[in-house]
N, C-alpha and C. Protein backbone atom coordinates (compact mmCIF):
# COMPACT_ATOMS: atom_id res chain seq x y z
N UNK A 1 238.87 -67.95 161.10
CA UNK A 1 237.62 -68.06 160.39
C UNK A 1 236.61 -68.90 161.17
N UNK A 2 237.23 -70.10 161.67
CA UNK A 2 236.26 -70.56 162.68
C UNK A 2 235.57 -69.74 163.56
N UNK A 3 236.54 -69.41 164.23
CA UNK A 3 235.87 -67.91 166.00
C UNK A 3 235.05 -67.47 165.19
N UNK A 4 235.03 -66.90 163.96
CA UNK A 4 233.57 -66.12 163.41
C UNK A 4 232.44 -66.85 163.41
N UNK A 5 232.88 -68.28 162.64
CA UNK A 5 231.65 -68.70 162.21
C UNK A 5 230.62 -69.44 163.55
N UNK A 6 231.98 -69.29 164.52
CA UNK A 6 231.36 -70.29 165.92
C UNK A 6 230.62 -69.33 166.41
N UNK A 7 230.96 -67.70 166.45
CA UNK A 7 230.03 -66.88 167.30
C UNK A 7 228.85 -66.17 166.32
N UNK A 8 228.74 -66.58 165.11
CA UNK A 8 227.92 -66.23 164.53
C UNK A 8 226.92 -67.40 164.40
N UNK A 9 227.00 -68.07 164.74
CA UNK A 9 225.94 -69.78 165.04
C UNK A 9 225.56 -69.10 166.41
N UNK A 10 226.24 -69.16 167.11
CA UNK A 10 225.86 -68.58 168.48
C UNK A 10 224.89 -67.34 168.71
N UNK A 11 225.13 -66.23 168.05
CA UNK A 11 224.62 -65.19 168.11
C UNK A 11 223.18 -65.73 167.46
N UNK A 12 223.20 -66.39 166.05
CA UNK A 12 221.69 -66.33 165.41
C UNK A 12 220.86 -67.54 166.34
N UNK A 13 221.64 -68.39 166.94
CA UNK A 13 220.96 -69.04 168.19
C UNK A 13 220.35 -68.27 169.38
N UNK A 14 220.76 -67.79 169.64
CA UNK A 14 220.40 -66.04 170.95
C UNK A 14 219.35 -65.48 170.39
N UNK A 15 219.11 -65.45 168.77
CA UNK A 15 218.21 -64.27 168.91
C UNK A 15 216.85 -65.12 167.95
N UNK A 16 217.26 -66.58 168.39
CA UNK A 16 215.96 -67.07 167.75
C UNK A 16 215.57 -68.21 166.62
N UNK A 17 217.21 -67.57 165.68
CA UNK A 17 217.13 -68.74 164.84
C UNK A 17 217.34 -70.23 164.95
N UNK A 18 216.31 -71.11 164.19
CA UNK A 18 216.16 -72.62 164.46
C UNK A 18 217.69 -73.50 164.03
N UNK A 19 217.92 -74.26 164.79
CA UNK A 19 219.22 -74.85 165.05
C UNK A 19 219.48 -75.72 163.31
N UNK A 20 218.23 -76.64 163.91
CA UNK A 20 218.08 -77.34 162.36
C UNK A 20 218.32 -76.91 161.26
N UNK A 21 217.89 -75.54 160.76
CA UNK A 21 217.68 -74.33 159.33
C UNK A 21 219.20 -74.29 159.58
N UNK A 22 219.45 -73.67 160.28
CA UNK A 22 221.13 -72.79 160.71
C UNK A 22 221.91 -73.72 160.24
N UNK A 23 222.19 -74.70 160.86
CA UNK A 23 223.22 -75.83 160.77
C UNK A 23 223.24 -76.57 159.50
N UNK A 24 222.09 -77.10 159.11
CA UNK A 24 221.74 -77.51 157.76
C UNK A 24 222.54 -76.63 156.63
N UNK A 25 222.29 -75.63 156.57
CA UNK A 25 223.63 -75.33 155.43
C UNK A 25 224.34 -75.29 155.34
N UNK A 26 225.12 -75.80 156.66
CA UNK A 26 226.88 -76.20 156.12
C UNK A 26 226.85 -77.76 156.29
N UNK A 27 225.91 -78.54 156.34
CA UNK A 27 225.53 -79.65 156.44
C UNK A 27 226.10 -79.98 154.36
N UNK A 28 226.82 -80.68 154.17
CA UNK A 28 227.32 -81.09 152.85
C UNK A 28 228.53 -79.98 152.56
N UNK A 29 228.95 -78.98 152.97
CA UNK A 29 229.95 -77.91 152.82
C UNK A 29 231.10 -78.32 152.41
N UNK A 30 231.30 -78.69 151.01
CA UNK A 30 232.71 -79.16 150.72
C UNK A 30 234.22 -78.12 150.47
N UNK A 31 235.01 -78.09 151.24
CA UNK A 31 236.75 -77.94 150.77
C UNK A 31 237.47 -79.03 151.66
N UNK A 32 238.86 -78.94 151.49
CA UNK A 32 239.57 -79.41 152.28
C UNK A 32 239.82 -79.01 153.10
N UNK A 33 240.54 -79.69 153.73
CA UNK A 33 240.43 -80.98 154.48
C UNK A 33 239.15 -81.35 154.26
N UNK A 34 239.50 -83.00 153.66
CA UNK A 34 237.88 -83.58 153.75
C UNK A 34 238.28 -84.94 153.96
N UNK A 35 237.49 -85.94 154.31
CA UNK A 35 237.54 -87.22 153.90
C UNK A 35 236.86 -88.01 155.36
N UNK A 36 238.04 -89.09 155.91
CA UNK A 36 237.72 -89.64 156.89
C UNK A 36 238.03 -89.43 158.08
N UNK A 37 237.23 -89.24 159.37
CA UNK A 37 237.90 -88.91 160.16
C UNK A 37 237.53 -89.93 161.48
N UNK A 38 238.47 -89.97 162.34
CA UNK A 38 238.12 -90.91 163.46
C UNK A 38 237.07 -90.36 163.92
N UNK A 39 236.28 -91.72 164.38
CA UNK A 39 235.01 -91.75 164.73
C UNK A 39 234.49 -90.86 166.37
N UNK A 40 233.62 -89.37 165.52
CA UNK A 40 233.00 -88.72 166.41
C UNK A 40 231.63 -89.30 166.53
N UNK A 41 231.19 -89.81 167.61
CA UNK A 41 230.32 -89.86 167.57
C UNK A 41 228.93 -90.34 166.55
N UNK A 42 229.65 -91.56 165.99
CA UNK A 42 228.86 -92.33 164.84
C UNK A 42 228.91 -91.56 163.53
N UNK A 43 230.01 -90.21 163.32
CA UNK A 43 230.04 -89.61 162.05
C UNK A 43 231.82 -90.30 161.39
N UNK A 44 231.47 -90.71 160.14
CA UNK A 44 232.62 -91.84 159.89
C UNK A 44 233.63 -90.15 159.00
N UNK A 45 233.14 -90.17 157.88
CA UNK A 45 233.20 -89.13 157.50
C UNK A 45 232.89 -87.89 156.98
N UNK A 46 233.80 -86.59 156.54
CA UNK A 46 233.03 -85.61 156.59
C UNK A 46 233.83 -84.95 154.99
N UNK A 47 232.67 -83.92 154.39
CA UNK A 47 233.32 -82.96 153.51
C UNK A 47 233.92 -81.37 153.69
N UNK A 48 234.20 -81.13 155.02
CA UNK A 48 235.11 -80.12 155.46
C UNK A 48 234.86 -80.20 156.94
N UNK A 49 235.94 -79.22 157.27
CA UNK A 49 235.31 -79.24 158.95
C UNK A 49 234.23 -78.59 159.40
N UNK A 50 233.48 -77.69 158.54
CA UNK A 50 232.38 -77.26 159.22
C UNK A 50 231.07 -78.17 159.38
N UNK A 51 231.45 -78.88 157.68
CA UNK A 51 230.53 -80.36 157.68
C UNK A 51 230.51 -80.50 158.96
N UNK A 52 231.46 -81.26 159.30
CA UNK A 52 231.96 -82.17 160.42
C UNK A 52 231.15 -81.69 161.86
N UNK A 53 231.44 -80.02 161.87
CA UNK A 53 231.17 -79.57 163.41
C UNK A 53 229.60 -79.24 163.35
N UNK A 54 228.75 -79.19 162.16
CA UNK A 54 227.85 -78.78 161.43
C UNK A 54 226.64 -80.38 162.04
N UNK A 55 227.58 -81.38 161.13
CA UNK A 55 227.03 -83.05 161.58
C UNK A 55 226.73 -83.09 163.13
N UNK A 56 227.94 -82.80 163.76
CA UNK A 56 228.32 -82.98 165.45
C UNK A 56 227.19 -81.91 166.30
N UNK A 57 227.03 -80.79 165.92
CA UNK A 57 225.90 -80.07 166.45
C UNK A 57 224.86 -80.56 165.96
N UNK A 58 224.39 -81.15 164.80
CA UNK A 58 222.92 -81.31 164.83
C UNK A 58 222.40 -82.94 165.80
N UNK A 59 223.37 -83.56 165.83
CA UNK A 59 223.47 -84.98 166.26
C UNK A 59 222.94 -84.92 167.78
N UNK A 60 223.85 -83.39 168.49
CA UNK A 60 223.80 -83.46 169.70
C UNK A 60 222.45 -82.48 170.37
N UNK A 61 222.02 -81.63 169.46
CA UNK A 61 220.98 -80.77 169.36
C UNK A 61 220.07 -80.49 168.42
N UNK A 62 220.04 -81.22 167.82
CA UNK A 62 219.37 -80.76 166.59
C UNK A 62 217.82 -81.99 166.69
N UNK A 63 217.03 -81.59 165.91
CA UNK A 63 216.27 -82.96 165.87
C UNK A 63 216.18 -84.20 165.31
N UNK A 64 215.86 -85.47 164.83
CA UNK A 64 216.41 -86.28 164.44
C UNK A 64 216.59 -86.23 163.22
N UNK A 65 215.15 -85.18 162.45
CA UNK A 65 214.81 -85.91 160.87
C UNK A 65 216.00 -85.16 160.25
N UNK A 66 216.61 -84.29 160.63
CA UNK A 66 217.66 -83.51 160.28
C UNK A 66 218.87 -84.07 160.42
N UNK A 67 219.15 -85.44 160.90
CA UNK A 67 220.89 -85.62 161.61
C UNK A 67 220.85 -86.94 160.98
């Protein structure tokens, strides 16, 4: 389920769509696995892993008012 959702971020990145918009909705994405996780990159914790990879891409690309 990941490989999808990673090449489908990818793909709507290719053809234009804004990183910020994109990412932002799995930005709060709650199931489990959730909680705390060792420290990526100033993110303490998260509410699933897409949260998580969702947080981690906007941090590293995204713009600020968004991260």
């Amino acid at each position: 389920m990941y490989d999808q959702w990673a090449v489908a971020i990818s793909i709507a990145a290719q053809y234009g769509a804004p990183l910020n918009e994109l990412l932002g909705k799995f930005i709060n994405t709650q199931f489990e696995p959730s909680g705390a996780v060792k420290s990526v990159d100033g993110i303490m914790r998260c509410k699933s892993p897409l949260d998580l990879v969702a947080r981690y891409l906007l941090q590293k690309h995204g713009t600020p008012e968004n991260v």
